[in-house]
C-alpha atoms as a PDB file:
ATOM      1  CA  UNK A   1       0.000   0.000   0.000  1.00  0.00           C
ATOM      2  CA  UNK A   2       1.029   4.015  -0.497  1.00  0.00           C
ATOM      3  CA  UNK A   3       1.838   5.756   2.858  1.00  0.00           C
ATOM      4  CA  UNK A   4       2.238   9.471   3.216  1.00  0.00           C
ATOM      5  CA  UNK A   5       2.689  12.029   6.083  1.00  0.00           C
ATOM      6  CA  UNK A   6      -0.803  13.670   6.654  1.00  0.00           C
ATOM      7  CA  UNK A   7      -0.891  17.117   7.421  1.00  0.00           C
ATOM      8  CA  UNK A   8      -1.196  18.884  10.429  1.00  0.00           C
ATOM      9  CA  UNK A   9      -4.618  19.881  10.244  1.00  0.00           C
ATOM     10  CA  UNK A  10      -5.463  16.527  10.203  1.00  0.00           C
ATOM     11  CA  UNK A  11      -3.464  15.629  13.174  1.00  0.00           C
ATOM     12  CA  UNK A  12      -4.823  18.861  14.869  1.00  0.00           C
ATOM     13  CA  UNK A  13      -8.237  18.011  14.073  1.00  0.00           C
ATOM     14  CA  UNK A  14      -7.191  14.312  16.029  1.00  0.00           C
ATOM     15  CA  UNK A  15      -5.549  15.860  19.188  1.00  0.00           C
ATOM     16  CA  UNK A  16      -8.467  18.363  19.347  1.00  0.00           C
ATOM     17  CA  UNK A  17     -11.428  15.398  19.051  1.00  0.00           C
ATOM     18  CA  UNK A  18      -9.025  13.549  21.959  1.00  0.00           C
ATOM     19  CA  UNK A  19      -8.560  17.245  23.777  1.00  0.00           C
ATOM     20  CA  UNK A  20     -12.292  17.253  23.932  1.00  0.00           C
ATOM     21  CA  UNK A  21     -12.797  13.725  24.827  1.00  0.00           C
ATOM     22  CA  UNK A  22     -10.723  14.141  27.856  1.00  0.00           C
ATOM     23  CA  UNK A  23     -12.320  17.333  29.320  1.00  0.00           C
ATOM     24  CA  UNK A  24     -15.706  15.960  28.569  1.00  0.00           C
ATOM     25  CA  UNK A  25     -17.390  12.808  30.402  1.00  0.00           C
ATOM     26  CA  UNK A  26     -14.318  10.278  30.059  1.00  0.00           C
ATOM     27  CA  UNK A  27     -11.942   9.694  32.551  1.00  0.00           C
ATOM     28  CA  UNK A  28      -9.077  10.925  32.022  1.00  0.00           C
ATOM     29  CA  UNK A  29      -6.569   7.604  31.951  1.00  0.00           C
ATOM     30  CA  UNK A  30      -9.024   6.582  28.614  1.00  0.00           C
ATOM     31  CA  UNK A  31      -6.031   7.526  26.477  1.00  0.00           C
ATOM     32  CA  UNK A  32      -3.410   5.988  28.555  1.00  0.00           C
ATOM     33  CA  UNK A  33      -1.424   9.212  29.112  1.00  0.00           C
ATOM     34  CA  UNK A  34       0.093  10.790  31.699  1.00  0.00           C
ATOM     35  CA  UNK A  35      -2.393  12.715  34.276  1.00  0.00           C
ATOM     36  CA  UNK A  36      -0.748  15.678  32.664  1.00  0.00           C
ATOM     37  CA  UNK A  37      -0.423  14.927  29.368  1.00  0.00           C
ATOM     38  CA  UNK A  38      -1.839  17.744  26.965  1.00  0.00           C
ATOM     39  CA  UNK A  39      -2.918  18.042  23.444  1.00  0.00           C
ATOM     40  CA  UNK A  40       0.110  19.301  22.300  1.00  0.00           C
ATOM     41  CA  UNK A  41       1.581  15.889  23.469  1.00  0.00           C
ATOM     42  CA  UNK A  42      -1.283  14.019  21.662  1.00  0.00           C
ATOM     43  CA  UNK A  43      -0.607  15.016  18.489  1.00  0.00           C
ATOM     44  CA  UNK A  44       2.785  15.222  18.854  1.00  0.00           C
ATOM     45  CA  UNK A  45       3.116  12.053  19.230  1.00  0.00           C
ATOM     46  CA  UNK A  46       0.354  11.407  16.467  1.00  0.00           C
ATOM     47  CA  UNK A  47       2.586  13.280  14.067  1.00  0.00           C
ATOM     48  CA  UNK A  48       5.946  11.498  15.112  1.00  0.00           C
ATOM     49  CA  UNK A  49       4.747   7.711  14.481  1.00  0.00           C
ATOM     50  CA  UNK A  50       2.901   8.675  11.447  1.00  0.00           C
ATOM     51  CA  UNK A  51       6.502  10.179  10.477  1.00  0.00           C
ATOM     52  CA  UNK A  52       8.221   6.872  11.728  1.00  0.00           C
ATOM     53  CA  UNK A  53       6.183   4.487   9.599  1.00  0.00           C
ATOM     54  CA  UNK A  54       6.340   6.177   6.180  1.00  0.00           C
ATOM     55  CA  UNK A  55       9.742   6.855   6.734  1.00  0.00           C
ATOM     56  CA  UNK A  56       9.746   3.011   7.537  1.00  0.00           C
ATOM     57  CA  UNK A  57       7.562   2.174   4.640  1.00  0.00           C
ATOM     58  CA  UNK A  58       9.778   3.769   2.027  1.00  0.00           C
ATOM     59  CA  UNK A  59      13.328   2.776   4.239  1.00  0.00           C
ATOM     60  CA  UNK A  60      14.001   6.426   4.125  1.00  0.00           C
ATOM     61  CA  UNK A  61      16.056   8.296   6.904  1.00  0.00           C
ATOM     62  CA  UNK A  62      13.370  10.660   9.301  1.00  0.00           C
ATOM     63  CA  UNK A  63      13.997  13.647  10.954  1.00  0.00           C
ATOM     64  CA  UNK A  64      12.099  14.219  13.981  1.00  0.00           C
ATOM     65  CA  UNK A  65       8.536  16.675  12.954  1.00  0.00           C
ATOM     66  CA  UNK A  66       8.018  19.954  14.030  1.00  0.00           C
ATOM     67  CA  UNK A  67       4.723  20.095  15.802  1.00  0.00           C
ATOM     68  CA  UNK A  68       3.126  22.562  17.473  1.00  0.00           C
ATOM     69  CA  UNK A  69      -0.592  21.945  18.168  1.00  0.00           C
ATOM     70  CA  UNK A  70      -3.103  24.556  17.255  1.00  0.00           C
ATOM     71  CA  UNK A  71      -7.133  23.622  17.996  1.00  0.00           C
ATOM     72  CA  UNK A  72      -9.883  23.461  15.562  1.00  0.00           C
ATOM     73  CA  UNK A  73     -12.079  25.621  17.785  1.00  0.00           C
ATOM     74  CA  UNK A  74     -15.240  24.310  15.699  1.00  0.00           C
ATOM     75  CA  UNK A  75     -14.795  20.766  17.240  1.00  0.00           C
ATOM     76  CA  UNK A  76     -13.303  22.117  20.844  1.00  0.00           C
ATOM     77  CA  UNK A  77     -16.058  24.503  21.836  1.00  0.00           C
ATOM     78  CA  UNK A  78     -18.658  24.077  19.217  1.00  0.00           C
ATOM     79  CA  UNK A  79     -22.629  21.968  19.205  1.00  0.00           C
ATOM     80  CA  UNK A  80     -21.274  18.595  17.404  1.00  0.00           C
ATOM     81  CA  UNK A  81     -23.146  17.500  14.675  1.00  0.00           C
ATOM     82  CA  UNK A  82     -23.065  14.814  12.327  1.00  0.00           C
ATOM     83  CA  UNK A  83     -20.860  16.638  10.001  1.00  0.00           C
ATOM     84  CA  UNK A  84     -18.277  17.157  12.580  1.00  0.00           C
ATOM     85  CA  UNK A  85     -18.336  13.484  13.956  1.00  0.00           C
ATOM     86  CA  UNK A  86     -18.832  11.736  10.308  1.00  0.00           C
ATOM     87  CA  UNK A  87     -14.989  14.008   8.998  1.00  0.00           C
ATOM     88  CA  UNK A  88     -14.014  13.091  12.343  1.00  0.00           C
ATOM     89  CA  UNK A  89     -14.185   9.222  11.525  1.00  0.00           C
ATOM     90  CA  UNK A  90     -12.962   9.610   8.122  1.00  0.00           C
ATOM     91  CA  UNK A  91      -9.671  11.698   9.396  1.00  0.00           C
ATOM     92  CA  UNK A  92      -9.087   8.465  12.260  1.00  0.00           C
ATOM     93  CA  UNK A  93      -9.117   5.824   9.082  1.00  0.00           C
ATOM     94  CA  UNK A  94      -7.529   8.730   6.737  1.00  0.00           C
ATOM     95  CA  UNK A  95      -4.782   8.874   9.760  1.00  0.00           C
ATOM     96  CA  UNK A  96      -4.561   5.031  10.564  1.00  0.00           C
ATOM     97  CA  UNK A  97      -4.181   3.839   7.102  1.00  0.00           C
ATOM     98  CA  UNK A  98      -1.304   5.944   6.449  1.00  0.00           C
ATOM     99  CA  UNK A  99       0.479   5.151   9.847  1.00  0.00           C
ATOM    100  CA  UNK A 100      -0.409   1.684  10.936  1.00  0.00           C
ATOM    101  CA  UNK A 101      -1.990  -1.048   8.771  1.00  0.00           C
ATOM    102  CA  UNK A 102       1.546  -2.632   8.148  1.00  0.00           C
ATOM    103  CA  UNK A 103       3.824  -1.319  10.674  1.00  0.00           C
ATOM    104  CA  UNK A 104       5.200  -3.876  13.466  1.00  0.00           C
ATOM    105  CA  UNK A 105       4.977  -1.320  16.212  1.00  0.00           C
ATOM    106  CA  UNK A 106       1.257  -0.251  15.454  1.00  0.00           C
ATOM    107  CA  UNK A 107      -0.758  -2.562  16.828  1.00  0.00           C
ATOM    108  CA  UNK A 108      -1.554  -1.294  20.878  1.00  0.00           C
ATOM    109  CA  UNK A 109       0.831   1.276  20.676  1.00  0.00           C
ATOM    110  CA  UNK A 110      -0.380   4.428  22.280  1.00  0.00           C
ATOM    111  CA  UNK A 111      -1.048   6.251  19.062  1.00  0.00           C
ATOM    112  CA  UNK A 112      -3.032   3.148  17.943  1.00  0.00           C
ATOM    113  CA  UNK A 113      -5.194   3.312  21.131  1.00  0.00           C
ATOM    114  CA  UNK A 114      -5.875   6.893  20.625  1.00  0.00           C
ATOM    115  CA  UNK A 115      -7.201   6.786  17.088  1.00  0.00           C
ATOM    116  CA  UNK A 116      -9.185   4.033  18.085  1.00  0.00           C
ATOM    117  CA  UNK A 117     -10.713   5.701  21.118  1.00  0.00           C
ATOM    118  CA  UNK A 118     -11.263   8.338  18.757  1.00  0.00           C
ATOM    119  CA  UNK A 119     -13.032   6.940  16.088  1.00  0.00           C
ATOM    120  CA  UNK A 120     -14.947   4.715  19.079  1.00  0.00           C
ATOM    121  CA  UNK A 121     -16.216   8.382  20.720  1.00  0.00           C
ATOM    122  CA  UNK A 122     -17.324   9.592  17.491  1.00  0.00           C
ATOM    123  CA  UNK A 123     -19.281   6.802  16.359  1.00  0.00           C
ATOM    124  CA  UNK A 124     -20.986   6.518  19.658  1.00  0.00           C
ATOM    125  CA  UNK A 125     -22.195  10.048  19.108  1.00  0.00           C
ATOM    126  CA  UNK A 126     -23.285   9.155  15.724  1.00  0.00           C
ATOM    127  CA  UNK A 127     -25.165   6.601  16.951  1.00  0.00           C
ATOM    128  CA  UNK A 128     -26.712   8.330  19.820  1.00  0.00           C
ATOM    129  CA  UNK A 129     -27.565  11.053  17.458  1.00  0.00           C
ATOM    130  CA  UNK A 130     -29.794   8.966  15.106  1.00  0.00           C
ATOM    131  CA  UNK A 131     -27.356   9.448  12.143  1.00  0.00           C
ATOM    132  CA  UNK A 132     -28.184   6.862   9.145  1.00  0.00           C
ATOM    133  CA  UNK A 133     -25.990   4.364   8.350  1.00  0.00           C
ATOM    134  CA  UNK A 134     -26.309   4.108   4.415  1.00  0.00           C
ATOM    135  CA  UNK A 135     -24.755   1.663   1.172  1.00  0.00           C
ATOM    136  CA  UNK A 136     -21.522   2.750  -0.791  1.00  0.00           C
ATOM    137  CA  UNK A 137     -21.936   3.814  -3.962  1.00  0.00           C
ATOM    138  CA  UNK A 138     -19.046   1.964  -5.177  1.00  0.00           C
ATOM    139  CA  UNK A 139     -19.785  -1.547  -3.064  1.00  0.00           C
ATOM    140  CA  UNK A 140     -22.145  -3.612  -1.409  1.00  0.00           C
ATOM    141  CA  UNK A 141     -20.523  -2.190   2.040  1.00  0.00           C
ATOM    142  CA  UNK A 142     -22.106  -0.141   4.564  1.00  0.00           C
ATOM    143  CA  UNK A 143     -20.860   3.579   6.028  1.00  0.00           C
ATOM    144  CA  UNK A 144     -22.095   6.176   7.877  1.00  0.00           C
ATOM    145  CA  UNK A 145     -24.423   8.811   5.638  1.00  0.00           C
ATOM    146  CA  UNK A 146     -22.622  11.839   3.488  1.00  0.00           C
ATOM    147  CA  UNK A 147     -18.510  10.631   4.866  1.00  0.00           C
ATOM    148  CA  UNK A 148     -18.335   9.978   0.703  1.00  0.00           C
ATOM    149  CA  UNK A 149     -18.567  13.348   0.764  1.00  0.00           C
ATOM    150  CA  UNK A 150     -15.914  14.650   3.322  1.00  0.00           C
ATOM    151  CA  UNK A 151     -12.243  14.866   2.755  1.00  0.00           C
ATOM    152  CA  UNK A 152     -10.214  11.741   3.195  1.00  0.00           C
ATOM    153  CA  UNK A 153      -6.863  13.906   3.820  1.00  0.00           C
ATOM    154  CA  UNK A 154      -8.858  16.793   5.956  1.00  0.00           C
ATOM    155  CA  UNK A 155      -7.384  20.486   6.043  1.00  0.00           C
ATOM    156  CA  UNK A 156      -9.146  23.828   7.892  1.00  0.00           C
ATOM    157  CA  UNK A 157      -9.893  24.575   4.286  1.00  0.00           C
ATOM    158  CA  UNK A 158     -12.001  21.946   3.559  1.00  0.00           C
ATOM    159  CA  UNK A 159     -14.073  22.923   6.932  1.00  0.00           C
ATOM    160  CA  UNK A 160     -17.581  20.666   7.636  1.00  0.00           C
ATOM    161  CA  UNK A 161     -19.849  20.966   5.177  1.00  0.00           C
ATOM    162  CA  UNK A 162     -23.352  19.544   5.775  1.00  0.00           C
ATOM    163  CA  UNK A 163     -23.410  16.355   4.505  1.00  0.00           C
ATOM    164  CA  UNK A 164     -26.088  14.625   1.716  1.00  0.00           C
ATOM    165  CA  UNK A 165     -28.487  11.522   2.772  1.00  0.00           C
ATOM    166  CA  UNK A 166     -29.596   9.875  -0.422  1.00  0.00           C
ATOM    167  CA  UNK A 167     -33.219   8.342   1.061  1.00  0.00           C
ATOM    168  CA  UNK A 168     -32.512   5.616  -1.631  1.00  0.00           C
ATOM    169  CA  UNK A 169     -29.633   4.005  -0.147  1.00  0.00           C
ATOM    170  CA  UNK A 170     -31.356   3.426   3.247  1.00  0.00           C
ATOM    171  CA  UNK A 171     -32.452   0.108   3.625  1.00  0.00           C
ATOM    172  CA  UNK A 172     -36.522  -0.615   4.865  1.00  0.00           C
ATOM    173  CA  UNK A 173     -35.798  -4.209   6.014  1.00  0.00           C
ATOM    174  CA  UNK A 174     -33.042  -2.465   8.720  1.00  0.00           C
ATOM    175  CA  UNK A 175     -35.190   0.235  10.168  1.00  0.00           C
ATOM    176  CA  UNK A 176     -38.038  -2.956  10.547  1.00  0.00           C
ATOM    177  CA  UNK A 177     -35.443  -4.606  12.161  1.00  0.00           C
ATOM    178  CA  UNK A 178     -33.924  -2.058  14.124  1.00  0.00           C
ATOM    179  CA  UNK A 179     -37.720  -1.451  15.643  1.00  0.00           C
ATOM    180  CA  UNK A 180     -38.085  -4.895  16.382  1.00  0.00           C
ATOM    181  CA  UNK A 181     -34.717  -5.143  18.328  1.00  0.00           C
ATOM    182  CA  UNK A 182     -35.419  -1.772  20.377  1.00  0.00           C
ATOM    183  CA  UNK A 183     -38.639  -2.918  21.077  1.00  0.00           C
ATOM    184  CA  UNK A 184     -37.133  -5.769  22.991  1.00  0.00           C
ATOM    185  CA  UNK A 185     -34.902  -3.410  25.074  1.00  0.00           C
ATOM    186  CA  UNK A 186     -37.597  -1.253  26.325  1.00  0.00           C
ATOM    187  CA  UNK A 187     -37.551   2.206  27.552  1.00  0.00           C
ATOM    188  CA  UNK A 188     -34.261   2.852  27.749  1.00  0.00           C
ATOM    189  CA  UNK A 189     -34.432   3.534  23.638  1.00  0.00           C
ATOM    190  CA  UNK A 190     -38.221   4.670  23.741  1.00  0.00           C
ATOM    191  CA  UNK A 191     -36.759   7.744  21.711  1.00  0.00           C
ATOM    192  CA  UNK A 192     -35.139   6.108  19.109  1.00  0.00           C
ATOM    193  CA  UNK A 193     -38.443   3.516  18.999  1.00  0.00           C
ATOM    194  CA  UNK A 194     -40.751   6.197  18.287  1.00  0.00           C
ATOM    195  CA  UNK A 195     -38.543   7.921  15.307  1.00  0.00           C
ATOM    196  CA  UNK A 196     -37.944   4.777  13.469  1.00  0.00           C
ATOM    197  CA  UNK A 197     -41.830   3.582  14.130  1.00  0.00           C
ATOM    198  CA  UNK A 198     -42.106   7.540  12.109  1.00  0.00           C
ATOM    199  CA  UNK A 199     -39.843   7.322   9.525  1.00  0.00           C
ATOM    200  CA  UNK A 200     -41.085   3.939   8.576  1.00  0.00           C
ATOM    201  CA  UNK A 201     -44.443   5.408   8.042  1.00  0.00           C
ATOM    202  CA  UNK A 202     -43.411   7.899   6.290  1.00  0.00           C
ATOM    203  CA  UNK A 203     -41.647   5.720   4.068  1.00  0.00           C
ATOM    204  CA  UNK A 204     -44.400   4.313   3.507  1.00  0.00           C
ATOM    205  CA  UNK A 205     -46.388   6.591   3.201  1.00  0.00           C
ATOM    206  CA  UNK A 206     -44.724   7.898   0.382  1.00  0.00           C
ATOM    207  CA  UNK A 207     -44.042   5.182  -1.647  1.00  0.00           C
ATOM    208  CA  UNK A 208     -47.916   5.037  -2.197  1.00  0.00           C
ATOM    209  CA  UNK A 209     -48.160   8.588  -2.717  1.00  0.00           C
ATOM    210  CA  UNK A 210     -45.270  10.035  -4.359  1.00  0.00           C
ATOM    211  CA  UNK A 211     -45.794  13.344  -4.438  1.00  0.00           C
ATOM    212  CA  UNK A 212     -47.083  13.565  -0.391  1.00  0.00           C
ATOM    213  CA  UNK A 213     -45.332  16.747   1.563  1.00  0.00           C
ATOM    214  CA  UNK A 214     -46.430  16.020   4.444  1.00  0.00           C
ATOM    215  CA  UNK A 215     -48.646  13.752   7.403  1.00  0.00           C
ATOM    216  CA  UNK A 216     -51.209  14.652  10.018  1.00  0.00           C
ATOM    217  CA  UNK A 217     -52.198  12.136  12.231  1.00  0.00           C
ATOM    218  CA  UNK A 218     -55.274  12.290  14.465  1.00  0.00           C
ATOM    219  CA  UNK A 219     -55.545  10.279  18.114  1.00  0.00           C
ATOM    220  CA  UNK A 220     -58.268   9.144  19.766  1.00  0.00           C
ATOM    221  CA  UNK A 221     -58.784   7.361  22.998  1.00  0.00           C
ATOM    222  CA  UNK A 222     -54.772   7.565  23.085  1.00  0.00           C
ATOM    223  CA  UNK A 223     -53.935   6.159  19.842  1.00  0.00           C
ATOM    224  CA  UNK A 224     -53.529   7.769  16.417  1.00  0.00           C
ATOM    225  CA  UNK A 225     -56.513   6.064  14.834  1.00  0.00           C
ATOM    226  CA  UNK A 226     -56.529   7.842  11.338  1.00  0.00           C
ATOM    227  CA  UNK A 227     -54.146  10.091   9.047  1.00  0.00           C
ATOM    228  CA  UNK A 228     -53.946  12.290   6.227  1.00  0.00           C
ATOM    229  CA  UNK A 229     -51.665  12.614   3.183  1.00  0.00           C
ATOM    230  CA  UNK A 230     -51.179  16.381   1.708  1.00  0.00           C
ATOM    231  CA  UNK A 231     -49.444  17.542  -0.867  1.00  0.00           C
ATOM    232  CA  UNK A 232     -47.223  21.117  -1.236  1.00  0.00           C
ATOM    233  CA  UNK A 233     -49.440  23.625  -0.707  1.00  0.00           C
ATOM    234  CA  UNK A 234     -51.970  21.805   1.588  1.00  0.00           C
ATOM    235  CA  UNK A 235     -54.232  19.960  -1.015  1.00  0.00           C
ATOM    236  CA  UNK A 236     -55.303  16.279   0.433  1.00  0.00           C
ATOM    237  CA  UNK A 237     -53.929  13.528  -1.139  1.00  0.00           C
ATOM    238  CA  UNK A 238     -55.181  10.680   0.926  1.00  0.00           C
ATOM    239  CA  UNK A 239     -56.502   9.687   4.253  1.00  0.00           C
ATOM    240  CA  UNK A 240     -55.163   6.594   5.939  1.00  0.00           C
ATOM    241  CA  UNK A 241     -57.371   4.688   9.004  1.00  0.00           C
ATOM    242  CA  UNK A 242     -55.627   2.720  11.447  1.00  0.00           C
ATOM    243  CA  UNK A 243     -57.510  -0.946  12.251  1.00  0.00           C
ATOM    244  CA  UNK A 244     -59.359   0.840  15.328  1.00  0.00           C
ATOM    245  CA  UNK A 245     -61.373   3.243  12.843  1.00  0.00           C
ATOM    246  CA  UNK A 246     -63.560   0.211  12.570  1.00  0.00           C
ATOM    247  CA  UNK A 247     -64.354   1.034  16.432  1.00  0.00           C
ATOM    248  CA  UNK A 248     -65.391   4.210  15.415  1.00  0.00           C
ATOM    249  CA  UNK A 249     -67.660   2.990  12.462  1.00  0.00           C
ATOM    250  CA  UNK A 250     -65.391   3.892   9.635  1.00  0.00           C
ATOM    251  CA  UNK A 251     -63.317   1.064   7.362  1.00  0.00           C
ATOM    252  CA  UNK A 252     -60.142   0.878   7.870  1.00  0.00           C
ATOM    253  CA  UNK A 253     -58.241   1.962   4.364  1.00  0.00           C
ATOM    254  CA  UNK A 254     -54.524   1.905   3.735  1.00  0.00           C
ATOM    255  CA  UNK A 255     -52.069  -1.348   3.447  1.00  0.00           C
ATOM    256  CA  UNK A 256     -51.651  -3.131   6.131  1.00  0.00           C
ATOM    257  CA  UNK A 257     -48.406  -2.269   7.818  1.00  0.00           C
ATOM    258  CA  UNK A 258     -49.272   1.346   7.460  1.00  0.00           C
ATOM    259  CA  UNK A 259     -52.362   0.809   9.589  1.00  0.00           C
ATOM    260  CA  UNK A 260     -50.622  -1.400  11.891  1.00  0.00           C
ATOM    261  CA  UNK A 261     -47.689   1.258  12.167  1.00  0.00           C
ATOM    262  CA  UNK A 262     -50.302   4.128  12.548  1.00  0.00           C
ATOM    263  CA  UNK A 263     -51.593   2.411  15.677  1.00  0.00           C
ATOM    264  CA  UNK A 264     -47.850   1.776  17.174  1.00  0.00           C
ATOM    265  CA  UNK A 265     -47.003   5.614  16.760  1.00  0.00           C
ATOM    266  CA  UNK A 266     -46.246   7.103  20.211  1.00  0.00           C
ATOM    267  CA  UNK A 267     -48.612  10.169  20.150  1.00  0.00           C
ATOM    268  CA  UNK A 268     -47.013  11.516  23.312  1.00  0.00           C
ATOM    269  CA  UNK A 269     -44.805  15.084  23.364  1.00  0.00           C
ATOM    270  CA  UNK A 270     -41.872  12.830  24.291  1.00  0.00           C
ATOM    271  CA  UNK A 271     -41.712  11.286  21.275  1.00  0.00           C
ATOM    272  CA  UNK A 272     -39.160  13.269  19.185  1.00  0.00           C
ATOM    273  CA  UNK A 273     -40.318  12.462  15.813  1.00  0.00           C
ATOM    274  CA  UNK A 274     -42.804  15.621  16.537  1.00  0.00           C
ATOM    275  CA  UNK A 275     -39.801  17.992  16.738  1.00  0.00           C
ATOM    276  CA  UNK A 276     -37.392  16.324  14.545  1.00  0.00           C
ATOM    277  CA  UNK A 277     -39.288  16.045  11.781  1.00  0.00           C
ATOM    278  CA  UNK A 278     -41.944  18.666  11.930  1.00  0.00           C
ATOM    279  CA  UNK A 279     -43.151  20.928   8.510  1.00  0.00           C
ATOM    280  CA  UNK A 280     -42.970  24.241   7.756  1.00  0.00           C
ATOM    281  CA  UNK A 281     -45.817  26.803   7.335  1.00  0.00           C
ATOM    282  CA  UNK A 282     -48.895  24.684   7.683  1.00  0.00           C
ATOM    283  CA  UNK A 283     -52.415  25.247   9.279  1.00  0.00           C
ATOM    284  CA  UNK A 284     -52.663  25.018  13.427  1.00  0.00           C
ATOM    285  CA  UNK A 285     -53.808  21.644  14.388  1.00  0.00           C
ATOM    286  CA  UNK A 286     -56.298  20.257  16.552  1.00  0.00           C
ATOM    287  CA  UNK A 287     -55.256  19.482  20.081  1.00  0.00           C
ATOM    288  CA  UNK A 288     -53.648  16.381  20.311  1.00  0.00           C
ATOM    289  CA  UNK A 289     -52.958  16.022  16.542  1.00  0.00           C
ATOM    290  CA  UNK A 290     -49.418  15.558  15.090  1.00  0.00           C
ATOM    291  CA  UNK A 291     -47.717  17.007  11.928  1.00  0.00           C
ATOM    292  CA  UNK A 292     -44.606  14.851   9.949  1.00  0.00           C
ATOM    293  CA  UNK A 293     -42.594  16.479   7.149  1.00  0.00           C
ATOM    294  CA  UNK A 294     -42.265  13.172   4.923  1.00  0.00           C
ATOM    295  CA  UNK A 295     -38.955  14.239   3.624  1.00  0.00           C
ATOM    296  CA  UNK A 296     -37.440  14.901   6.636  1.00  0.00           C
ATOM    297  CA  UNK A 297     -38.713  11.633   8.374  1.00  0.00           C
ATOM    298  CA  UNK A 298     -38.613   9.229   5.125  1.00  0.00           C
ATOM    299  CA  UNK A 299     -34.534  10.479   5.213  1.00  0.00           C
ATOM    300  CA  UNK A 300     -33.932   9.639   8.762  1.00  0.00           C
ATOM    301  CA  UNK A 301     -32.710   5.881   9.805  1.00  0.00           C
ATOM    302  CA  UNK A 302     -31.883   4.741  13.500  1.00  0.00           C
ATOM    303  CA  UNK A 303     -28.910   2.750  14.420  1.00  0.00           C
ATOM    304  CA  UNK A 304     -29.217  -1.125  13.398  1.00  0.00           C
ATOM    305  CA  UNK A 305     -28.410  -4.373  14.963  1.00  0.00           C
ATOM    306  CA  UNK A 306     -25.773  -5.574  12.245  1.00  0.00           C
ATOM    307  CA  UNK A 307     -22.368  -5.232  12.741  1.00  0.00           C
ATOM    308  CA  UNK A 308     -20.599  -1.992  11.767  1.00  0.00           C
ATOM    309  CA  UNK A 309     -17.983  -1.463   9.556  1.00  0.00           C
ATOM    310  CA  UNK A 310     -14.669  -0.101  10.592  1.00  0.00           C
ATOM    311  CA  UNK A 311     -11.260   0.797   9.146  1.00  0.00           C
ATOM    312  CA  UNK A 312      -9.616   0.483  12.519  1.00  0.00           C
END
């Protein structure tokens, strides 16, 4: 394989994620370090084994690199978002394939440990965060959404853009699955239950009606017993009854699982599929009532049972 000596924005954008780590809800002996260690240490050693295995790789002399750590101030006081965690990732694999995948000393060294803890922190965000885990373009493989898109040797120039979910590479079968296995671990994931039981309707919802904008779903006796499809611009598409309607002397239309799913919806304010994924500009609702942007929900995908896949 190539090797090559990132840059130090990438290894600043490492020791910053670890900086933050550190003064955040991990103990402080996570990384191994000394009690004092800083992350001008971090990264310096970051930037010397990096330095040591390429000059390794290529049996080339190495001088010892200049490093003086400077902090990405978006990632060390900033709200984290996805596109901050998802570059994040990409700069630990950019940063491990270049240093470690062949090198003898790699393997549970303490710049090994630290990427790793790294990429580990991140993801856990990610995942805590509801962030969709989508195909490759290029192979049957599986990544987090929109880390095509960021920049595999990172520099302040490239900054975080948002990032692009394609709705089409998001897989129904895993968000079924992923509602069956939360519903087994009870309310300790009742949040990320009641988004993917959302999105799935939405999903749906829309692959009946195509050009739907968004969903209004009515409860009664503490269910959501019926719902209606509009399109942009407020015009009714459809209405959808859940299999309680025939309780309340109306048939029950839609398929199936959408009436099934209908009934399963948590109606409460807890749930925050109301927040997350709530439309713009339309008409007050009736108390009790809940609005979905289809867009936004149909794009959304909660974290899955299957393994993940990892460059580290």
């Amino acid at each position: 394989m190539s090797s090559f000596v990132v840059g130090k924005d990438l290894i600043d954008l490492l020791a910053t994620a670890a900086r933050r780590i550190r003064n955040g809800r991990m103990w402080d002996g996570f990384f191994d370090y000394e009690d004092t260690a800083t992350a001008q240490s971090i990264g310096e050693a970051l930037a010397r084994f990096n330095t040591v295995a390429v000059a390794d790789h290529y049996q080339e002399e190495y001088s010892e690199p200049e490093y003086t750590f400077t902090p990405v101030e978006e990632i060390l006081t900033g709200t984290l978002e996805p596109r901050h965690l998802v570059q994040i990732c990409l700069a630990a694999s950019c940063y491990n394939y270049q240093t470690g995948e062949d090198h003898p000393q790699w393997a549970y060294s303490l710049p090994w440990a630290t990427v790793k803890a790294i990429r580990f922190w991140a993801e856990t965000r990610l995942y805590g965060l509801g962030w969709p885990i989508v195909k490759l373009r290029n192979s049957g493989g599986y990544e987090w959404a929109g880390l095509e898109d960021a920049a595999w040797e990172w520099t302040r120039e490239h900054g975080f853009p948002d990032l692009q979910i394609n709705p089409g590479r998001l897989d129904d079968d895993e968000v079924r699955q992923a509602i069956t296995a939360t519903e087994r671990m009870g309310e300790q994931v009742s949040a990320a239950l009641g988004m993917s039981r959302v999105s799935l309707l939405a999903r749906l919802v829309l692959a009946g009606h195509e050009d739907g904008a968004y969903l209004i779903l009515e409860p009664d006796g503490g269910r959501f017993v019926r719902c209606a499809v509009f399109r942009e611009g407020g015009g009714k598409i459809a209405e959808i009854s859940s299999p309680e309607a025939a309780a309340h002397s109306a048939e029950p239309t839609g398929g199936e699982e959408v009436r099934a799913l209908l009934a399963a919806v948590d109606p409460g304010p807890e749930n925050p599929a109301w927040t997350e994924f709530a439309p713009e500009d339309i008409p007050p609702l009736d108390e009790g009532s809940r609005a979905i942007d289809l867009e936004k929900a149909s794009a959304w995908s909660p974290l899955t049972t299957r393994p993940r896949p990892s460059h580290t």
